[in-house]
C-alpha atoms as a PDB file:
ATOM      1  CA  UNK A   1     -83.230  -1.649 -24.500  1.00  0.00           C
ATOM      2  CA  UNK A   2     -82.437   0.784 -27.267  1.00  0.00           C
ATOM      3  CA  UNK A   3     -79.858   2.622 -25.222  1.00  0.00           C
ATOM      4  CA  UNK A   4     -77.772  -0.520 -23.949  1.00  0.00           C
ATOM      5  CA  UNK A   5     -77.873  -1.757 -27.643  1.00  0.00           C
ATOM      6  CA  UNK A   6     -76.161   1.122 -28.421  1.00  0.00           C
ATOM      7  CA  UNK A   7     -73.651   0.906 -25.814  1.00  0.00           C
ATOM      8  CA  UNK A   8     -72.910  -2.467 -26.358  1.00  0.00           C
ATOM      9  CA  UNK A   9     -71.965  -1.246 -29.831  1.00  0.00           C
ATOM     10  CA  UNK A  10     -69.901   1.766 -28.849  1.00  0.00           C
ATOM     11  CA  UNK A  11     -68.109  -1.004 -27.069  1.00  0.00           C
ATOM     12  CA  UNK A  12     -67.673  -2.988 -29.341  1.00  0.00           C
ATOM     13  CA  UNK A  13     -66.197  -0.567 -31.615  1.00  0.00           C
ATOM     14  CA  UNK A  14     -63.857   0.579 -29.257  1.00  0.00           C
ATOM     15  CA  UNK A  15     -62.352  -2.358 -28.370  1.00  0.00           C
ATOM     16  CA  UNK A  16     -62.062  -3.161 -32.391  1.00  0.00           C
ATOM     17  CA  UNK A  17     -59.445   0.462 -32.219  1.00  0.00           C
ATOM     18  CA  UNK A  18     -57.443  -0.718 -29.407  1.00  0.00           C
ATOM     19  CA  UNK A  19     -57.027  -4.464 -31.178  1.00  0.00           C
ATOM     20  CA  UNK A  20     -56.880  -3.354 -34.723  1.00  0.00           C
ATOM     21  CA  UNK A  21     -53.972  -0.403 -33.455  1.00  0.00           C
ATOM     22  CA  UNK A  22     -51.696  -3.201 -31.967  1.00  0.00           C
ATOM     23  CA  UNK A  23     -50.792  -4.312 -35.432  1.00  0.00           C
ATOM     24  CA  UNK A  24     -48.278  -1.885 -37.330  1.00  0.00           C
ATOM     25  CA  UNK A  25     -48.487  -3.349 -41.018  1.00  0.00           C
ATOM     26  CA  UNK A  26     -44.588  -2.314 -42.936  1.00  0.00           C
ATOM     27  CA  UNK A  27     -43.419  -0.624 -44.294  1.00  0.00           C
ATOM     28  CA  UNK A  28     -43.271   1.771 -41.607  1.00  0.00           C
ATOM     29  CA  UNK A  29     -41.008   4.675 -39.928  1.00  0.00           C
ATOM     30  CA  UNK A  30     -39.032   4.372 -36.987  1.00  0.00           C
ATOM     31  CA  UNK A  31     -38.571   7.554 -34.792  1.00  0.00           C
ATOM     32  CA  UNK A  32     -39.712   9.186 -37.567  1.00  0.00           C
ATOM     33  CA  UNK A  33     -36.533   8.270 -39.472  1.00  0.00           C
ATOM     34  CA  UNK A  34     -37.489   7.540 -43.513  1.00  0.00           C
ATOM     35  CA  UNK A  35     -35.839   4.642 -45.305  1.00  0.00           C
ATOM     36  CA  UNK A  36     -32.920   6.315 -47.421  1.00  0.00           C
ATOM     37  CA  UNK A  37     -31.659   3.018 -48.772  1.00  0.00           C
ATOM     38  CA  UNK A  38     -28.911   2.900 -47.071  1.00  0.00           C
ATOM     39  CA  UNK A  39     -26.124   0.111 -47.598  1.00  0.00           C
ATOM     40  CA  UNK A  40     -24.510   0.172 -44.725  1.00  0.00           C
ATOM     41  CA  UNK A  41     -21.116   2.023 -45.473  1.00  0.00           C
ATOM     42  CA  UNK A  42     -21.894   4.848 -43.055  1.00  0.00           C
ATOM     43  CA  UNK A  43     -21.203   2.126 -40.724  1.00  0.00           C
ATOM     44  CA  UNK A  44     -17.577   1.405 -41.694  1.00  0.00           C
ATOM     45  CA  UNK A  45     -14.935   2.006 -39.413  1.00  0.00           C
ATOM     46  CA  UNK A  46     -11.476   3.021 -40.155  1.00  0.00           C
ATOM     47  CA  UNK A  47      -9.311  -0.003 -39.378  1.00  0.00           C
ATOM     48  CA  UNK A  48      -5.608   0.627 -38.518  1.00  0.00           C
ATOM     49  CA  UNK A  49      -2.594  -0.560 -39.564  1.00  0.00           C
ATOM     50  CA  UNK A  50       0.446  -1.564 -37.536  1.00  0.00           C
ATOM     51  CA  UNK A  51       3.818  -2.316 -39.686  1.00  0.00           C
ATOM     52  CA  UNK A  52       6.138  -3.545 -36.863  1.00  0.00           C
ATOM     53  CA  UNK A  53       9.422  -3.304 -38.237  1.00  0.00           C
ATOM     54  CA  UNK A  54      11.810  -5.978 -36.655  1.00  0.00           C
ATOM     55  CA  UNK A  55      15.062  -7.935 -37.207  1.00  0.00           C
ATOM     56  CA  UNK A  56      15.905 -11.325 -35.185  1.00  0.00           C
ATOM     57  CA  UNK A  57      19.298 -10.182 -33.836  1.00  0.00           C
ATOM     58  CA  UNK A  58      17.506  -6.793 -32.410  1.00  0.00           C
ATOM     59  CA  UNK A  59      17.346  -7.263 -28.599  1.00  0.00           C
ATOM     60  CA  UNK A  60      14.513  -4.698 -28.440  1.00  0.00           C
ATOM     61  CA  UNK A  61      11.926  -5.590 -30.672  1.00  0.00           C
ATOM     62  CA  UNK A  62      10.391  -8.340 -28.580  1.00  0.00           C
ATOM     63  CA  UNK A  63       9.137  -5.332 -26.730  1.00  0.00           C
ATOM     64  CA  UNK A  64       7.517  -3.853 -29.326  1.00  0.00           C
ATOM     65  CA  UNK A  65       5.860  -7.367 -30.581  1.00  0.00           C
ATOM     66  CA  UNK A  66       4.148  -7.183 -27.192  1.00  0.00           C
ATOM     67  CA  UNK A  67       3.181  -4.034 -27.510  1.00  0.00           C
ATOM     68  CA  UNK A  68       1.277  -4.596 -30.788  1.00  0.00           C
ATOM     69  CA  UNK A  69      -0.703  -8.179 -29.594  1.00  0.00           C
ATOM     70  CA  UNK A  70      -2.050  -5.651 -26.898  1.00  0.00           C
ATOM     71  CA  UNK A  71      -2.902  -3.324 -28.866  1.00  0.00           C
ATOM     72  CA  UNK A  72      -4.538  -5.715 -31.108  1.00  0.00           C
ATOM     73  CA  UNK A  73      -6.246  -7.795 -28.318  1.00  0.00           C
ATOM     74  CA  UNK A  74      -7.852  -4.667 -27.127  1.00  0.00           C
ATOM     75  CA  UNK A  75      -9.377  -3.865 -30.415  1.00  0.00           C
ATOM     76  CA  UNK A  76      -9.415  -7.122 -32.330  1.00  0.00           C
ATOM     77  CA  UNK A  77     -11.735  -5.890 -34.956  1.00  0.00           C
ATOM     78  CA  UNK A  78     -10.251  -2.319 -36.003  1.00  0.00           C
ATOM     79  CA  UNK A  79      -6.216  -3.008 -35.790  1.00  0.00           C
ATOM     80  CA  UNK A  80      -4.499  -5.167 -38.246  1.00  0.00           C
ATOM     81  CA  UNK A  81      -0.415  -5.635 -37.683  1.00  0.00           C
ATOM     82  CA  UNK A  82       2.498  -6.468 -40.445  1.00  0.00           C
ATOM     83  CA  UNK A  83       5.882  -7.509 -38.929  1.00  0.00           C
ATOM     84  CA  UNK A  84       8.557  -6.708 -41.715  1.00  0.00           C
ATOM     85  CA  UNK A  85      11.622  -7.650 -40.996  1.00  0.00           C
ATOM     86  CA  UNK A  86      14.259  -5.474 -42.179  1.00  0.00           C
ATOM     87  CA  UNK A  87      17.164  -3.607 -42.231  1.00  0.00           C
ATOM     88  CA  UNK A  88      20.897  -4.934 -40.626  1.00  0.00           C
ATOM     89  CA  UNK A  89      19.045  -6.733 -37.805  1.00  0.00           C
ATOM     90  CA  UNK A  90      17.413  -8.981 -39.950  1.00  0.00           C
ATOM     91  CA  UNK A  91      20.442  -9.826 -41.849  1.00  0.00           C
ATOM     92  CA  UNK A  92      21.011 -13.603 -41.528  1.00  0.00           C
ATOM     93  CA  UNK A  93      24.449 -15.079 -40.084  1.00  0.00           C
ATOM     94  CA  UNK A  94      26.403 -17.642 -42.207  1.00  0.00           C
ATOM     95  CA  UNK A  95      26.528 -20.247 -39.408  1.00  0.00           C
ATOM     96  CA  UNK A  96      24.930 -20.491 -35.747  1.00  0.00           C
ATOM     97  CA  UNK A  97      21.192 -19.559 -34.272  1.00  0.00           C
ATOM     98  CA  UNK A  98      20.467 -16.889 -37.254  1.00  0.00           C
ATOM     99  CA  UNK A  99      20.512 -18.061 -40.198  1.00  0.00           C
ATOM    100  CA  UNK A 100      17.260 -17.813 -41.225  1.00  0.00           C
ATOM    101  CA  UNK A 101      16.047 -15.767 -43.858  1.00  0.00           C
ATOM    102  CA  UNK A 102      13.211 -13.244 -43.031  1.00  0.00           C
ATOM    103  CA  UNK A 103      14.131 -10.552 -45.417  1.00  0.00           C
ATOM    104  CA  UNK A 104      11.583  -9.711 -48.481  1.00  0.00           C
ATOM    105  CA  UNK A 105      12.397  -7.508 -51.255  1.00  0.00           C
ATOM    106  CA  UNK A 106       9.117  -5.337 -50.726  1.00  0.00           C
ATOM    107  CA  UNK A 107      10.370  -5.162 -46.571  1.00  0.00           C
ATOM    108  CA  UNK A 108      13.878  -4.015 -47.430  1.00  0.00           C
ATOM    109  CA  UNK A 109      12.318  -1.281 -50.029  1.00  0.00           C
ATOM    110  CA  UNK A 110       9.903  -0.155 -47.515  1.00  0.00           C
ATOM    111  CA  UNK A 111      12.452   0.279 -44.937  1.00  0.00           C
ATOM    112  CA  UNK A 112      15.072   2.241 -47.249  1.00  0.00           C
ATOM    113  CA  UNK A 113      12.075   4.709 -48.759  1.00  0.00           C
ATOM    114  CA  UNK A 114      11.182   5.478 -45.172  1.00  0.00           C
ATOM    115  CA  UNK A 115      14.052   6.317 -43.771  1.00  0.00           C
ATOM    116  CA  UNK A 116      14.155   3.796 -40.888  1.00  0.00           C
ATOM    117  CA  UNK A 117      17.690   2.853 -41.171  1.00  0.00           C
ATOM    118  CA  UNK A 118      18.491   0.866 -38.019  1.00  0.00           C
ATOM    119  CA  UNK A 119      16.731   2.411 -35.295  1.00  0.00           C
ATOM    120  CA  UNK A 120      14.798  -0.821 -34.359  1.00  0.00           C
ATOM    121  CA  UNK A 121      12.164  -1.189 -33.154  1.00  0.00           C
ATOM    122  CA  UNK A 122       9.790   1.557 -34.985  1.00  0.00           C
ATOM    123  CA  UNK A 123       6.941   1.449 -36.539  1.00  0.00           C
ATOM    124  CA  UNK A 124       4.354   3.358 -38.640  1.00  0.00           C
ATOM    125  CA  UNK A 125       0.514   3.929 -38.201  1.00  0.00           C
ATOM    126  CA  UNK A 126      -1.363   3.345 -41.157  1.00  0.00           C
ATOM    127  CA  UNK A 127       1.508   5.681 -42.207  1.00  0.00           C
ATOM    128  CA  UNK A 128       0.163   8.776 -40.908  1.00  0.00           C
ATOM    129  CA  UNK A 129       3.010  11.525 -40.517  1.00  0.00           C
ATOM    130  CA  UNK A 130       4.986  12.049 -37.240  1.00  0.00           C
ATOM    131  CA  UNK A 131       6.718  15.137 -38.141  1.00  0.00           C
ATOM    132  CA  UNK A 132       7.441  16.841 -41.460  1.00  0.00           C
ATOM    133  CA  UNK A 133       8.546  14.584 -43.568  1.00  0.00           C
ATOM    134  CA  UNK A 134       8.701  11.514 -41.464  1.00  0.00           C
ATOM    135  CA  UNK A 135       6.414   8.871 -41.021  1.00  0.00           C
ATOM    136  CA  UNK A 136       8.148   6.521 -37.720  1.00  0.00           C
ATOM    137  CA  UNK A 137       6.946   6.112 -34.772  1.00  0.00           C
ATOM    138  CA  UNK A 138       8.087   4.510 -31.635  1.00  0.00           C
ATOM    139  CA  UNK A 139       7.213   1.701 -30.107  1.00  0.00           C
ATOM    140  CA  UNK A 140       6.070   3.102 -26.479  1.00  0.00           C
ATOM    141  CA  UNK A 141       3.987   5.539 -28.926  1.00  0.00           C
ATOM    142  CA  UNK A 142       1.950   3.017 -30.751  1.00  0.00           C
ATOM    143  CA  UNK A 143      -0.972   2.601 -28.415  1.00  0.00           C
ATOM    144  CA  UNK A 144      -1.412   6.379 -28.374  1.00  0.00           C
ATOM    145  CA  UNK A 145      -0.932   6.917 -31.332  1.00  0.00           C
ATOM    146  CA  UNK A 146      -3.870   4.197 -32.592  1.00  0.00           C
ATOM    147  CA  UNK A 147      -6.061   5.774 -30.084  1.00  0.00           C
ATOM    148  CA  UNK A 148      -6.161   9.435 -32.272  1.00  0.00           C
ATOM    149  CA  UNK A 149      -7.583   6.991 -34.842  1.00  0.00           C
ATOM    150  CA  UNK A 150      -9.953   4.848 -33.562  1.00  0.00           C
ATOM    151  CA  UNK A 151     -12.993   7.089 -33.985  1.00  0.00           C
ATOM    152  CA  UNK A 152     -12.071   8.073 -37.641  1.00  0.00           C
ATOM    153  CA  UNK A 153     -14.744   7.790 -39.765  1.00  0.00           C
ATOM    154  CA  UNK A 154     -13.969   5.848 -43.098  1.00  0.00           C
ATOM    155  CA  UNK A 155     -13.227   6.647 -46.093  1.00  0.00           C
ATOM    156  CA  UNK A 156     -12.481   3.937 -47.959  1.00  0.00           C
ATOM    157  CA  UNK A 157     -14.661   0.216 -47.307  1.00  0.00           C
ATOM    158  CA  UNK A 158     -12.681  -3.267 -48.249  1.00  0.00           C
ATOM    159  CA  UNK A 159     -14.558  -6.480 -49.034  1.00  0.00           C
ATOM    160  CA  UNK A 160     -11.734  -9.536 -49.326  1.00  0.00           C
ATOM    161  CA  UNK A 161     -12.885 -13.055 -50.902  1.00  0.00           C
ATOM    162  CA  UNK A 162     -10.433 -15.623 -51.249  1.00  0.00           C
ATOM    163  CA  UNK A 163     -10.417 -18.607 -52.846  1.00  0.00           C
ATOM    164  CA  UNK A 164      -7.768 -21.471 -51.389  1.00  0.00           C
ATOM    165  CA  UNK A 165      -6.758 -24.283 -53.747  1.00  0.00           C
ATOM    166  CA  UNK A 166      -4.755 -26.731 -51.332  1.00  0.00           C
ATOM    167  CA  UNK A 167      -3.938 -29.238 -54.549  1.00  0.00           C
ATOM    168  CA  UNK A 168      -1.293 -26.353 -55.862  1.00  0.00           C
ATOM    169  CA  UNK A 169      -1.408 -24.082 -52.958  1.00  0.00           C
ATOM    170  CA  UNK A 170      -2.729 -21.128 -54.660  1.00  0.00           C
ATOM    171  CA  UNK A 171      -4.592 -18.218 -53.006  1.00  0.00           C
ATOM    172  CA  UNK A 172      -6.468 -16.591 -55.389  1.00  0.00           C
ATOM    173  CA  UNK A 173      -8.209 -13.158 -53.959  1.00  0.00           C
ATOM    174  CA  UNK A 174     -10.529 -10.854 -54.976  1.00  0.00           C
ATOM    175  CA  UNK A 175     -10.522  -7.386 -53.487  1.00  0.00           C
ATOM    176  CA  UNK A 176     -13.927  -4.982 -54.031  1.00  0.00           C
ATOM    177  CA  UNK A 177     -13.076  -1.423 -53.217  1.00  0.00           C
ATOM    178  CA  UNK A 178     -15.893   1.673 -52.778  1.00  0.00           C
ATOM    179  CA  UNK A 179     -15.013   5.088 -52.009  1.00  0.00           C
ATOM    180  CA  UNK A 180     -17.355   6.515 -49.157  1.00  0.00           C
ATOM    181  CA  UNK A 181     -16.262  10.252 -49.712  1.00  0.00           C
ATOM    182  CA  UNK A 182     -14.247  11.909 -52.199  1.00  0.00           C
ATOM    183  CA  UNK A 183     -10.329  11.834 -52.270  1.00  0.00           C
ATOM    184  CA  UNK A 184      -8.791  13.958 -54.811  1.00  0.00           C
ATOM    185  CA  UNK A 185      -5.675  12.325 -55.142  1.00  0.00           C
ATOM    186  CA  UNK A 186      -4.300   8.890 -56.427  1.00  0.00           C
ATOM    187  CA  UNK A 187      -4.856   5.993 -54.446  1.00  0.00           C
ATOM    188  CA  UNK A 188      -3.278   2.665 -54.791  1.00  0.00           C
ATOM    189  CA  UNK A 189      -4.700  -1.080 -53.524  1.00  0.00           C
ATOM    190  CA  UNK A 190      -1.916  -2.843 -51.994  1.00  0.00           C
ATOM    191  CA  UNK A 191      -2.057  -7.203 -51.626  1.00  0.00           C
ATOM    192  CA  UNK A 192       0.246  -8.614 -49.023  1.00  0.00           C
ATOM    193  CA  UNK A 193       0.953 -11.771 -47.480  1.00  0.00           C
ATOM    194  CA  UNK A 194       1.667 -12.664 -43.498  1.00  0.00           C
ATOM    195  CA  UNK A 195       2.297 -15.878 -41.832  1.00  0.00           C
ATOM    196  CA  UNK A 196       1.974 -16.334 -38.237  1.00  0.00           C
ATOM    197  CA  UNK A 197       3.564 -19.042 -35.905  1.00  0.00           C
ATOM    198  CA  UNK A 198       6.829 -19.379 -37.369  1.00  0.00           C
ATOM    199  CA  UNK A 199       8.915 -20.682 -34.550  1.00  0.00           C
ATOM    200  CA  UNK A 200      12.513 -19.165 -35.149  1.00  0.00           C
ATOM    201  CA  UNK A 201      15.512 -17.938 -32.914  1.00  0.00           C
ATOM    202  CA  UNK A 202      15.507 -14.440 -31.414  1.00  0.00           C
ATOM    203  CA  UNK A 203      16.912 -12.459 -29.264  1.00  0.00           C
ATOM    204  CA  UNK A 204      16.039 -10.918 -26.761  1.00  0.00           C
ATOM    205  CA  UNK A 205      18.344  -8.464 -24.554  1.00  0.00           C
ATOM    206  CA  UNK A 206      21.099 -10.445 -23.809  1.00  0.00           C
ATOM    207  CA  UNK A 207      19.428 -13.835 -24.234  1.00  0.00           C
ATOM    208  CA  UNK A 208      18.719 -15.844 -27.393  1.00  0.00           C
ATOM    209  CA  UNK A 209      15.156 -17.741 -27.188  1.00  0.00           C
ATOM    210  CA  UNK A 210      15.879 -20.548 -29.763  1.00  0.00           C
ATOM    211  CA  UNK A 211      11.792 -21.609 -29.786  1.00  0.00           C
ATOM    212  CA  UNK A 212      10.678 -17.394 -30.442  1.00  0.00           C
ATOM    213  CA  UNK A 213       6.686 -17.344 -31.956  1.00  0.00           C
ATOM    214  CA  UNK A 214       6.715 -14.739 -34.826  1.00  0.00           C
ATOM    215  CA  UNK A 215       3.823 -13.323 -35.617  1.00  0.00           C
ATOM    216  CA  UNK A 216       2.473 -11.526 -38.287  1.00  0.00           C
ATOM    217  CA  UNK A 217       5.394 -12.117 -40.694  1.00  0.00           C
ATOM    218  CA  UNK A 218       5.830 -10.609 -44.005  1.00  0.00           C
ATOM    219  CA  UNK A 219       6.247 -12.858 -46.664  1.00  0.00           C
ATOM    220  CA  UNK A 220       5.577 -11.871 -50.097  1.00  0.00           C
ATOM    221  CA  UNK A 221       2.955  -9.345 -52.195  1.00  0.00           C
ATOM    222  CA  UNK A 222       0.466  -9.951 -54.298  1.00  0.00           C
ATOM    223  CA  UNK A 223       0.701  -7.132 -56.662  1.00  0.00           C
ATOM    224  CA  UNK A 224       4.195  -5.308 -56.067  1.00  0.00           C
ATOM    225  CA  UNK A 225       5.661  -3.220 -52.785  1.00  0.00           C
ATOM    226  CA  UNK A 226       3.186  -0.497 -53.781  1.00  0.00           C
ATOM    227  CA  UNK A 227       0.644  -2.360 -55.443  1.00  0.00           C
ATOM    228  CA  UNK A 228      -2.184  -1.601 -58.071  1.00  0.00           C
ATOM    229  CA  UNK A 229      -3.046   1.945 -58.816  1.00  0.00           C
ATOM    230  CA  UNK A 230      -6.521   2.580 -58.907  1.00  0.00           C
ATOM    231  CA  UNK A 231      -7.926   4.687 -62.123  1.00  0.00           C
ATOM    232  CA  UNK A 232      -8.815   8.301 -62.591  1.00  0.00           C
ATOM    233  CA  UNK A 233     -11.927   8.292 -60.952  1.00  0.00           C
ATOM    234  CA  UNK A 234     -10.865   6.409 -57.803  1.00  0.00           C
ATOM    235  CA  UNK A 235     -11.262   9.916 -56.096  1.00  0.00           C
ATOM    236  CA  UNK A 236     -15.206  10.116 -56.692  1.00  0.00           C
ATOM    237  CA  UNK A 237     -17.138   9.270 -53.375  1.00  0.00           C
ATOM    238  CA  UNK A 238     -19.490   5.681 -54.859  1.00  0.00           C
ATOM    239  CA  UNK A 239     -16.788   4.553 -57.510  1.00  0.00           C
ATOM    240  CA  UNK A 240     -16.291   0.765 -56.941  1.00  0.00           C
ATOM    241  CA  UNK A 241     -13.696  -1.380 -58.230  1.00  0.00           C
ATOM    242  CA  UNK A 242     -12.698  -5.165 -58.315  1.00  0.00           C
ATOM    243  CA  UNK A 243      -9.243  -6.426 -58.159  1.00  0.00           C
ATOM    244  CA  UNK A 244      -8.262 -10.099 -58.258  1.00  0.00           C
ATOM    245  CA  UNK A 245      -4.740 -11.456 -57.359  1.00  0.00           C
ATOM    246  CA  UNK A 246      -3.127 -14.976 -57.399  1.00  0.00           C
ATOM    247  CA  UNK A 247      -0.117 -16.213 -56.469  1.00  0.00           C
ATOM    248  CA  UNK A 248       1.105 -19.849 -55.283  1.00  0.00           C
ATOM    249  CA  UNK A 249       2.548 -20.127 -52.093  1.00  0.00           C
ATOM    250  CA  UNK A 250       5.974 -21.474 -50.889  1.00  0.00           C
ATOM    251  CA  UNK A 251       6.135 -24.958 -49.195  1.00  0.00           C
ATOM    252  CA  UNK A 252       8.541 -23.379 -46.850  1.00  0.00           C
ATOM    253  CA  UNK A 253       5.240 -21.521 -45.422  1.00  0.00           C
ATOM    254  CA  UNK A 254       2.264 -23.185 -43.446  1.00  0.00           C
ATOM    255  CA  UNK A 255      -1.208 -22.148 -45.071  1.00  0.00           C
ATOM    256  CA  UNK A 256      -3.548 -22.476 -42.285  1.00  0.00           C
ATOM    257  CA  UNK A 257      -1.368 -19.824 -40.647  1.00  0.00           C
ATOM    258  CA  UNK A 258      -0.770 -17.150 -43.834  1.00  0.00           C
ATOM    259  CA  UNK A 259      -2.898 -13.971 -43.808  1.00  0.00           C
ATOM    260  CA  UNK A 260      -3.643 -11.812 -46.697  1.00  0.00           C
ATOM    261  CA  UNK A 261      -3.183  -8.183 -45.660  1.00  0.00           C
ATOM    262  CA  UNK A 262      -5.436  -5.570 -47.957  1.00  0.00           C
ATOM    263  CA  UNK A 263      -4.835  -1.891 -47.412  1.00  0.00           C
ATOM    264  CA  UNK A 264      -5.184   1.456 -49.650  1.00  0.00           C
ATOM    265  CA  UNK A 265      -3.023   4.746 -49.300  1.00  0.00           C
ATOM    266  CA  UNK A 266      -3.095   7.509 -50.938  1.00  0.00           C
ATOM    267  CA  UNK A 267      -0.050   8.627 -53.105  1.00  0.00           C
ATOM    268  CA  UNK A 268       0.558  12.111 -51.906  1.00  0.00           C
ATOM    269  CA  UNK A 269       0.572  11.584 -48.298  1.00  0.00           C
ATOM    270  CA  UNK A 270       1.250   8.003 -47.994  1.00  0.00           C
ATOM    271  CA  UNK A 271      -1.323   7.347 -45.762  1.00  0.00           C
ATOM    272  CA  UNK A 272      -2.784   4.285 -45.407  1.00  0.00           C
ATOM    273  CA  UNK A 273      -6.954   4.854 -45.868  1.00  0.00           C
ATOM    274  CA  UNK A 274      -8.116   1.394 -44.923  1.00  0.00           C
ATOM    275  CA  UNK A 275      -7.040  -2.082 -44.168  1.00  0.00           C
ATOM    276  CA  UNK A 276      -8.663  -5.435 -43.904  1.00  0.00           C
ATOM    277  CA  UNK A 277      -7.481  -8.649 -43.437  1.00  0.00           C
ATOM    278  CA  UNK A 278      -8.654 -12.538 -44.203  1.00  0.00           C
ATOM    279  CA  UNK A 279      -7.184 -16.088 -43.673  1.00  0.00           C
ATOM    280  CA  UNK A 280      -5.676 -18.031 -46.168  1.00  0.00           C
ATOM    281  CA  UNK A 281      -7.037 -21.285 -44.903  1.00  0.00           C
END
């Protein structure tokens, strides 16, 4: 009786291990991994910027509209695209179908200080350099071009808050920027504006389509063509800063369709770093 007595309470004990070992109480390690605290920012991907410069009387540019809503459907969350309209194509007629004003100052200085005269449509890529010198790219290079970038890891992370007040149609925005690695050069945060849906004439090779969607429409900045430099230290990999912006919007544009566009570039190369993007409304 002794010796079953015992075995009863090997068993017993046993089966106590096997019960007590399906609980794991945390904190614990998975795959051996420790907790480092981590926030997240190694998770950040490099978002891409498409500035599709365009003109209403440019019988091409259509094309390259198309080709950026592809681009951006395929990769909804990582591409971001401007239309600035620009240059002599964009000039408005005194009387008939194009009278309409698209021009901004900050799209007619960005087309003059990079060289894109008239050679509609062209485009940058979060401004990364062509050739020597030149920053343009064309519009059947676009897609290939936002492919070299894709996998990019970032450098810079963007968190937008905006705050709408419909009685006096101000957007007032708040823009948090943290440095994941270090950049030794100056950087500056840039605040723009975009409405979508504005239904406008256009051509379009040799036809005029009087009820054209533009998308993506530059409208007005925040803080200047080349925005808000950050300080001294913005090249330090952890430095955070906080920028807020306001600015009251025009009747002659629909909130529930304006965009603010966020990006920062660095001075030396012009390169655009990071971009995000939030609704107005």
């Amino acid at each position: 009786m002794k010796y079953i007595g015992s075995i009863f309470f090997i068993a017993l004990l046993i089966g106590y291990f096997f019960v007590s070992c399906d609980k794991i109480e945390e904190p614990f390690l998975r795959n051996n991994i420790p907790d480092t605290g981590d926030t997240g920012t190694a998770t950040v991907k490099r978002k891409i910027l498409i500035e599709d410069y365009t003109g209403h009387k440019c019988p091409n540019c259509p094309f390259a509209a198309e080709v950026a809503k592809t681009i951006h459907e395929e990769h909804p969350d990582q591409v971001v695209v401007m239309a600035v309209h620009a240059g002599s194509f964009a000039t408005p007629d005194a009387s008939g179908n194009f009278t309409y004003d698209f021009r901004t100052p900050e799209g007619n200085q960005l087309n003059g200080d990079f060289g894109l005269g008239a050679a509609y449509p062209i485009g940058l890529i979060s401004r990364i350099t062509s050739a020597p010198g030149r920053w343009d790219v064309q519009y059947t290079k676009w897609a290939e071009t936002v492919d070299t970038l894709l996998n990019d890891v970032a450098t810079v992370k963007l968190t937008l808050t905006n705050n709408y007040v419909e009685a006096n149609r101000t957007s007032n925005v708040t823009v948090k920027t943290d440095f994941l690695t270090d950049i030794e050069q100056n950087c500056f945060l840039c605040v723009y504006l975009t409405e979508d849906s504005i239904i406008k004439p256009q051509k379009k090779q040799n036809l005029t389509i009087l009820d054209y969607i533009h998308m993506h429409v530059l409208r007005k900045s925040f803080n200047g063509t080349y925005g808000t430099q950050l300080n001294s230290a913005a090249g330090a990999a952890g430095a955070t800063f906080t920028n807020s912006f306001s600015m009251n919007l025009s009747t002659d544009w629909v909130d529930k369709n304006c965009n603010i566009v966020v990006y920062v570039f660095r001075e030396d190369t012009k390169e655009i770093l990071q971009v995000e993007t939030v609704k107005v409304k």
